[in-house]
PDB file of N, CA and C in Angstrom:
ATOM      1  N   UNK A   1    -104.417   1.247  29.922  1.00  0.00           N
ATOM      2  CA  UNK A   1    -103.911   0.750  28.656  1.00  0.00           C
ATOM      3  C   UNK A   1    -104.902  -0.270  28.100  1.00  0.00           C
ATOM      4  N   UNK A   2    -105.143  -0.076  26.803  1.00  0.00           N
ATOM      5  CA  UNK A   2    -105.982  -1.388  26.627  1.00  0.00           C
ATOM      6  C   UNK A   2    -105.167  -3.095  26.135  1.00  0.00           C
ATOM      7  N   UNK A   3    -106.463  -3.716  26.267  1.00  0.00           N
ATOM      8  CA  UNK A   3    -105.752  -5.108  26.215  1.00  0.00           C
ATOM      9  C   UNK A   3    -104.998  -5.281  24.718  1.00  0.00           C
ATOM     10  N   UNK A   4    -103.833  -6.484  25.123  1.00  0.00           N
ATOM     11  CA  UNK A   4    -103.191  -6.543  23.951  1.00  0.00           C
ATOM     12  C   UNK A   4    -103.945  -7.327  23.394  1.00  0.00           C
ATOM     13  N   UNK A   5    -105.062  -7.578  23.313  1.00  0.00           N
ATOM     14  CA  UNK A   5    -105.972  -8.372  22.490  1.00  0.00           C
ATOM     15  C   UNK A   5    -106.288  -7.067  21.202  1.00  0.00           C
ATOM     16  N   UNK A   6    -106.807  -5.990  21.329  1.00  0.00           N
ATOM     17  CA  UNK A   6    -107.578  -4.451  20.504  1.00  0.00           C
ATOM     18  C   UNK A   6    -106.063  -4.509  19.413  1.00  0.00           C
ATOM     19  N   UNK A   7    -104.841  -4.620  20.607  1.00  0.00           N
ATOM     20  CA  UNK A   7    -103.876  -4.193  19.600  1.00  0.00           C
ATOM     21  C   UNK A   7    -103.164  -5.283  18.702  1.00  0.00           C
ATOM     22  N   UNK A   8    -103.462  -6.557  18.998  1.00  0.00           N
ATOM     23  CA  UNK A   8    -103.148  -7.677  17.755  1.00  0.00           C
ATOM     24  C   UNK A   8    -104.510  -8.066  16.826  1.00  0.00           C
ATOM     25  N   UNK A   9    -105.593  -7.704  17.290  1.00  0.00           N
ATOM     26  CA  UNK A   9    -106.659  -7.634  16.207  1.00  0.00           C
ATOM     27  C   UNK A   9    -106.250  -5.926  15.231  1.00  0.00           C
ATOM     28  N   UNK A  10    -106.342  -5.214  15.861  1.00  0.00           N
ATOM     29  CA  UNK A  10    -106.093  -4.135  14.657  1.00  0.00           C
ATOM     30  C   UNK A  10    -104.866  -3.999  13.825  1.00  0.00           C
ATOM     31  N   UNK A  11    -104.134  -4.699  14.559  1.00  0.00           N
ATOM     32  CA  UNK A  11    -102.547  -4.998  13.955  1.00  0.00           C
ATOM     33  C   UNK A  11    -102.924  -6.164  12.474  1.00  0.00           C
ATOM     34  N   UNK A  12    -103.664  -7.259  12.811  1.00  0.00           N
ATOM     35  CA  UNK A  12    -104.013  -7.834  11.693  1.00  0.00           C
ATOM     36  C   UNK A  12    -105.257  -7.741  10.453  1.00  0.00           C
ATOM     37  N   UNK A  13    -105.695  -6.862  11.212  1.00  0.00           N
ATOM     38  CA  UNK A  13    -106.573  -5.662  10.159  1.00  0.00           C
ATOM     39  C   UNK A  13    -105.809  -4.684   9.150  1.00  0.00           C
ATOM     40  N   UNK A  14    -104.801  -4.094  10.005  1.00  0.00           N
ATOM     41  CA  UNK A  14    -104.029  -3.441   9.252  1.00  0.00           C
ATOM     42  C   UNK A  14    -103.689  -4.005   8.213  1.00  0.00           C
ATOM     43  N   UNK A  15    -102.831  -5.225   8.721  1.00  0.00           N
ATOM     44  CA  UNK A  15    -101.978  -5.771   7.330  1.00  0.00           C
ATOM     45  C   UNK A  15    -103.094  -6.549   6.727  1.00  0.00           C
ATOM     46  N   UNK A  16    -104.171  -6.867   6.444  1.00  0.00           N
ATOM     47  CA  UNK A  16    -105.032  -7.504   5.736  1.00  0.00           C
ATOM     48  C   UNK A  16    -105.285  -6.066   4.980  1.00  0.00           C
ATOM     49  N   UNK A  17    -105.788  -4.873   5.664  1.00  0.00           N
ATOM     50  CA  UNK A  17    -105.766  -4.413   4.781  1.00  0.00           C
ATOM     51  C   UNK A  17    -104.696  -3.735   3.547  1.00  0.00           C
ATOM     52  N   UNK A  18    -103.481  -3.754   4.222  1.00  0.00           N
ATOM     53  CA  UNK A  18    -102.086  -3.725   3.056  1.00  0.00           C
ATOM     54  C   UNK A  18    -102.461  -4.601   2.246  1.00  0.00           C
ATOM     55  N   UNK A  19    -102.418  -5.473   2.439  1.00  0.00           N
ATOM     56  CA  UNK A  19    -102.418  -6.521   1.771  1.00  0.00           C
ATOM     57  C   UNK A  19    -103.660  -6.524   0.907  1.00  0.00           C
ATOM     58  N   UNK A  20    -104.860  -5.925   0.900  1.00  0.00           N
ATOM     59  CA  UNK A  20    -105.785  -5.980  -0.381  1.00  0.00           C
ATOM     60  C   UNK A  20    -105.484  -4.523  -0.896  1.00  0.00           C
ATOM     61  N   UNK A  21    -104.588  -3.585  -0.713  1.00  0.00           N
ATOM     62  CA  UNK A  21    -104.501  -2.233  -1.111  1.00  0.00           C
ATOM     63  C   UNK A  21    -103.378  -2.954  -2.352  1.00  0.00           C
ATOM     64  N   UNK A  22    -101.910  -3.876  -1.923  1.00  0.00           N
ATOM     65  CA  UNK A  22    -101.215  -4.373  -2.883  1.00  0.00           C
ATOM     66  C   UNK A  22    -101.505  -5.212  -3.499  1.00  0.00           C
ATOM     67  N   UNK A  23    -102.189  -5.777  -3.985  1.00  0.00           N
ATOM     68  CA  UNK A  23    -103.288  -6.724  -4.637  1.00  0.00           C
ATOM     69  C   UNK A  23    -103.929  -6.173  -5.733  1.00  0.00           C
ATOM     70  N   UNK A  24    -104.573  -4.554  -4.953  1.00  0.00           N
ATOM     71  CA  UNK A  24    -105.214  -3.980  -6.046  1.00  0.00           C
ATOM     72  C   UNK A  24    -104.935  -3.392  -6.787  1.00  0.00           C
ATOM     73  N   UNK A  25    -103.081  -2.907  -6.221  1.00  0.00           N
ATOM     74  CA  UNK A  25    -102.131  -2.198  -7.684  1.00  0.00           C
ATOM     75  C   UNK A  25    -101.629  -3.104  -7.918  1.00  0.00           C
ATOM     76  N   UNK A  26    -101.510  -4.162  -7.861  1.00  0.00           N
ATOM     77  CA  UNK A  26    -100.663  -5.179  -8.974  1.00  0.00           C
ATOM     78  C   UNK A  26    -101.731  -5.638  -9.962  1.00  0.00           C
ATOM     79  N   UNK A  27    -102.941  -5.528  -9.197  1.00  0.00           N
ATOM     80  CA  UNK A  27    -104.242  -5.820 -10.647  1.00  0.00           C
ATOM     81  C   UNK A  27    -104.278  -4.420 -11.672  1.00  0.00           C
ATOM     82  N   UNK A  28    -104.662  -3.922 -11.148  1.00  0.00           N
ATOM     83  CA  UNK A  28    -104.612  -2.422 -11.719  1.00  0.00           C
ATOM     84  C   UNK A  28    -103.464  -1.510 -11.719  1.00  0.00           C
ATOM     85  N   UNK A  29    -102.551  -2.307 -12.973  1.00  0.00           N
ATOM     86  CA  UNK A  29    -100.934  -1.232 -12.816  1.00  0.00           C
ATOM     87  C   UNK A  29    -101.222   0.323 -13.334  1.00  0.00           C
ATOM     88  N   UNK A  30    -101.701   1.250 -12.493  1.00  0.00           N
ATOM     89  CA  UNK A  30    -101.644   2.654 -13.220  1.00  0.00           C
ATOM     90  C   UNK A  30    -100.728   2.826 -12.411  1.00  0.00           C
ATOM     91  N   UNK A  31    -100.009   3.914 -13.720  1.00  0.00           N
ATOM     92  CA  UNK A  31     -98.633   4.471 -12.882  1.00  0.00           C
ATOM     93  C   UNK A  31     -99.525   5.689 -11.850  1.00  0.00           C
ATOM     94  N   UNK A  32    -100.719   5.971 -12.097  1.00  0.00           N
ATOM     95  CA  UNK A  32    -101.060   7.068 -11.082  1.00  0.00           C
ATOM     96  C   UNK A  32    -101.257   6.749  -9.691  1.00  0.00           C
ATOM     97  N   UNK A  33    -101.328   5.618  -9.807  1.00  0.00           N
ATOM     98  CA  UNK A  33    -101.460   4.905  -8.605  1.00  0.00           C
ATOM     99  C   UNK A  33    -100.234   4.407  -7.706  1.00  0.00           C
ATOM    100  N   UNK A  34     -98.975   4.475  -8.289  1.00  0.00           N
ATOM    101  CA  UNK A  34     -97.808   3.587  -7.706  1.00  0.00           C
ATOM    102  C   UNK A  34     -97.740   3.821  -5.987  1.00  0.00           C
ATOM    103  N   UNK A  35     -98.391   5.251  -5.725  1.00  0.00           N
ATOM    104  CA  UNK A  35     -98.777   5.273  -4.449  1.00  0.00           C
ATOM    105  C   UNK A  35     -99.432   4.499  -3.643  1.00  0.00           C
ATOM    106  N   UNK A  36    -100.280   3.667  -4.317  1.00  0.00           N
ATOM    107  CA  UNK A  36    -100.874   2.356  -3.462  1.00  0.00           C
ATOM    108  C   UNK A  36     -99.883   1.578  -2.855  1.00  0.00           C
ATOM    109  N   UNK A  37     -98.702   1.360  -3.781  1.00  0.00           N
ATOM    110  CA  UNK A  37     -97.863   0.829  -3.063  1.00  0.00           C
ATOM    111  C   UNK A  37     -97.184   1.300  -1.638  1.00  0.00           C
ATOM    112  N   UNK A  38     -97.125   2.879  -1.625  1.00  0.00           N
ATOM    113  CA  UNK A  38     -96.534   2.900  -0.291  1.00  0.00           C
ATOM    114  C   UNK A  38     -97.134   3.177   0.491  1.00  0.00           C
ATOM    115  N   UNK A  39     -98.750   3.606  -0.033  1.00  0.00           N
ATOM    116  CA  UNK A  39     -99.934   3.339   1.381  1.00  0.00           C
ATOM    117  C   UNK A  39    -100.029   1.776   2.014  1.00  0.00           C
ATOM    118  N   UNK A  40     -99.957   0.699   0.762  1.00  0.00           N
ATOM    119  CA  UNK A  40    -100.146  -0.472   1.584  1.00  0.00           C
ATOM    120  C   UNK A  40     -98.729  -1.104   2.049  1.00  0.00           C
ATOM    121  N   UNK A  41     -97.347  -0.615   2.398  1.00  0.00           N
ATOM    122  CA  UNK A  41     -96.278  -0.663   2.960  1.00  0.00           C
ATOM    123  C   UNK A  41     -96.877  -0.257   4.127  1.00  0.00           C
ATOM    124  N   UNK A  42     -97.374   1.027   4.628  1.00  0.00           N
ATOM    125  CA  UNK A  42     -97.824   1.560   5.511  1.00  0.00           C
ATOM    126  C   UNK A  42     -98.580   0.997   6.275  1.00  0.00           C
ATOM    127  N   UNK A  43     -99.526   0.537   6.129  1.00  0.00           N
ATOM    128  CA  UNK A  43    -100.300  -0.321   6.778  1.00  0.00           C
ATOM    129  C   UNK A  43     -99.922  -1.468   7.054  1.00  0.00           C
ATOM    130  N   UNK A  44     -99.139  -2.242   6.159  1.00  0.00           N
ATOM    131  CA  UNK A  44     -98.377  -3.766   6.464  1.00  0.00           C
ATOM    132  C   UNK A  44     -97.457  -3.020   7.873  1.00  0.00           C
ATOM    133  N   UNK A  45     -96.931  -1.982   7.936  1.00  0.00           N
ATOM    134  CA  UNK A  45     -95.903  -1.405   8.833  1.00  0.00           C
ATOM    135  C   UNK A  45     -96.439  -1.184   9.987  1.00  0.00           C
ATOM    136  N   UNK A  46     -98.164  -0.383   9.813  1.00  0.00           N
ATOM    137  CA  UNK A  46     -98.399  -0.436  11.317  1.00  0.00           C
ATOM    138  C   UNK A  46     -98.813  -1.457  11.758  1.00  0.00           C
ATOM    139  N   UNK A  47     -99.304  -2.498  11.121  1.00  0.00           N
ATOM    140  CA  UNK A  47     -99.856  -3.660  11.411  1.00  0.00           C
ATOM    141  C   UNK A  47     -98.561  -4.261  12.754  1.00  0.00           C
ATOM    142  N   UNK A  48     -97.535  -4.108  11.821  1.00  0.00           N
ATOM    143  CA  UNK A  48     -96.001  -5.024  12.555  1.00  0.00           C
ATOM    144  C   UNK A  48     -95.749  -3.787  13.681  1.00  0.00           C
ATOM    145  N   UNK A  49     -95.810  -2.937  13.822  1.00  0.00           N
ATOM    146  CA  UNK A  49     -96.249  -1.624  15.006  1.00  0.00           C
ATOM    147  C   UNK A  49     -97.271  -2.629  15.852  1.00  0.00           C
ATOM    148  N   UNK A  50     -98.221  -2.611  15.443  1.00  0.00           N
ATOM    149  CA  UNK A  50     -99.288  -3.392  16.561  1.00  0.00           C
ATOM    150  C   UNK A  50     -99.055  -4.215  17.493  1.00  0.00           C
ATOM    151  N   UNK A  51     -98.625  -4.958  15.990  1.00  0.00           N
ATOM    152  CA  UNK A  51     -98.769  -6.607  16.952  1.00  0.00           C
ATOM    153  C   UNK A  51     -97.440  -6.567  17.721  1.00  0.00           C
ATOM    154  N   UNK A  52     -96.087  -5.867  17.634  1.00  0.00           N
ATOM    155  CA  UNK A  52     -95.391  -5.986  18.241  1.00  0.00           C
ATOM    156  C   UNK A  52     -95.326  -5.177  19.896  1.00  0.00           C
ATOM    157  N   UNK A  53     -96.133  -4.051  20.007  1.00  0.00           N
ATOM    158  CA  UNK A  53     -96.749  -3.280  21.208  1.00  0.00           C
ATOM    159  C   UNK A  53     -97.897  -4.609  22.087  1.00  0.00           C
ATOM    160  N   UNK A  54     -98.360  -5.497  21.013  1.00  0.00           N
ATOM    161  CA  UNK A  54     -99.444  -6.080  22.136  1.00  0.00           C
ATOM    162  C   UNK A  54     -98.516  -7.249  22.167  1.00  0.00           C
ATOM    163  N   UNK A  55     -97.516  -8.155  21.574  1.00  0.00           N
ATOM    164  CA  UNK A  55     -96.495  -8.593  22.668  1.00  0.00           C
ATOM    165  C   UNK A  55     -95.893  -8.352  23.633  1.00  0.00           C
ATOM    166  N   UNK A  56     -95.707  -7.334  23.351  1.00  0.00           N
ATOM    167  CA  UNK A  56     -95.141  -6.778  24.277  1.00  0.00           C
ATOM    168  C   UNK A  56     -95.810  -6.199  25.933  1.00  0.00           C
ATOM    169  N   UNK A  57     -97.235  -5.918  26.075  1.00  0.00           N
ATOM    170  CA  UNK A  57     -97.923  -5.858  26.527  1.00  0.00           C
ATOM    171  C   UNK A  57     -98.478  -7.339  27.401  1.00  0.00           C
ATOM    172  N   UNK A  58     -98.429  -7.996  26.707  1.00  0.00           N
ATOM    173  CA  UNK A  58     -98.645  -9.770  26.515  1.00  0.00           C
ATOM    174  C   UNK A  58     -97.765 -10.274  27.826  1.00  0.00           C
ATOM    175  N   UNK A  59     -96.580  -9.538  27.141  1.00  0.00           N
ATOM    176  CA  UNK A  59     -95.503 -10.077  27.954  1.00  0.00           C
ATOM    177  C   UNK A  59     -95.255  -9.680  29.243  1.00  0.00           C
ATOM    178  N   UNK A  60     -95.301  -8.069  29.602  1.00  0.00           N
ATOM    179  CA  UNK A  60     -95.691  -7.278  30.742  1.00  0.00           C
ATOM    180  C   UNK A  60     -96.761  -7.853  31.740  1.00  0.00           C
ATOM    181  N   UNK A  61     -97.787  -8.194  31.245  1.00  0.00           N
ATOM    182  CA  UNK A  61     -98.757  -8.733  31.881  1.00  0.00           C
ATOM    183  C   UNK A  61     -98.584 -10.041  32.497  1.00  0.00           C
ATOM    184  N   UNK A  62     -98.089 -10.920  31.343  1.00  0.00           N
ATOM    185  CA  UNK A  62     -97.628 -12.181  32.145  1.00  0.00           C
ATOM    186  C   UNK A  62     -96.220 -11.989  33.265  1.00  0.00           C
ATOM    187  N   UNK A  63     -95.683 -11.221  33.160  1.00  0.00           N
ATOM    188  CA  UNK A  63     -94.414 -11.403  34.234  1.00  0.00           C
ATOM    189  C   UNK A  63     -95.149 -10.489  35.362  1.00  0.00           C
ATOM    190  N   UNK A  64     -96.225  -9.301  35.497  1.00  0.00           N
ATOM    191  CA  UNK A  64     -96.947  -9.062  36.453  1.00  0.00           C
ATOM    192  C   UNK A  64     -97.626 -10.111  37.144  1.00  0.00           C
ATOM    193  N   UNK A  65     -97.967 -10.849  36.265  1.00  0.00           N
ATOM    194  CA  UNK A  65     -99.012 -12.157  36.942  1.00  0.00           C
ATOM    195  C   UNK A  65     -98.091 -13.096  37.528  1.00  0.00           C
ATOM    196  N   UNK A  66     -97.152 -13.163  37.026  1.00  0.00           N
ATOM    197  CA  UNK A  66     -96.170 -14.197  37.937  1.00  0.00           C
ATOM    198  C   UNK A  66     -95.133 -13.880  38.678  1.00  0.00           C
ATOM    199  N   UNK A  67     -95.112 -12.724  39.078  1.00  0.00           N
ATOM    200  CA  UNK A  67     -93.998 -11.980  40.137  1.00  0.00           C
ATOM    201  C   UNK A  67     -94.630 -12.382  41.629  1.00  0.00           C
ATOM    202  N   UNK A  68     -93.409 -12.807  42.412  1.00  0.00           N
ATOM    203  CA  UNK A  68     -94.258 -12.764  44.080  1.00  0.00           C
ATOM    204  C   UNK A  68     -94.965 -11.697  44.351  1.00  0.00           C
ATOM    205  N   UNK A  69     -94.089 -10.870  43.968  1.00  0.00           N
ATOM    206  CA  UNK A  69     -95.054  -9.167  44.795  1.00  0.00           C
ATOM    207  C   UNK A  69     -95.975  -9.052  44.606  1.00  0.00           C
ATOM    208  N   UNK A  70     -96.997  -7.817  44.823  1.00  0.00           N
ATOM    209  CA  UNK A  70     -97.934  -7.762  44.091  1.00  0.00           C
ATOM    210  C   UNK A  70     -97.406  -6.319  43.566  1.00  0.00           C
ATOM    211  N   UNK A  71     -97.962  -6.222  42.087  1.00  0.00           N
ATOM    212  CA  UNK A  71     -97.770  -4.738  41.288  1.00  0.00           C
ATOM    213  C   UNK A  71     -97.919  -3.797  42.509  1.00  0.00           C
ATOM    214  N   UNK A  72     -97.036  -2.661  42.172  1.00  0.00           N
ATOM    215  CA  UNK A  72     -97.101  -1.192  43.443  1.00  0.00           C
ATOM    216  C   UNK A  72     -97.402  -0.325  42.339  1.00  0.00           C
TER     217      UNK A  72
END
């Protein structure tokens, strides 16, 4: 699995990039475009996909690291 580090950096790539995709249809209102809007939903969405898999990961890891046992 990779580190939850890959998956909260691309998670905030994502939504940076939502976030200049909705920026650029509220500058540029073409109705041909209103689809920008739900491409950059999309990306704000996987972004919150990301970062919530590399908490989660985050979290796995730390209760591995602090269990008596060792991982089997």
């Amino acid at each position: 699995m990779l580190p939850e580090r890959v998956f909260a950096i691309g998670g905030w790539l994502s939504i940076g990039a939502g976030a200049l995709v909705a920026a650029a249809a509220v500058l540029d209102p073409n109705p041909f475009y209103w689809s920008m809007i739900e491409t950059a939903g999309l990306f704000v969405g996987f972004g919150a996909l990301f970062l919530y898999v590399a908490s989660g990961a985050r979290r796995d890891r730390r209760r591995l690291l602090e269990s008596p046992q060792p991982p089997v």
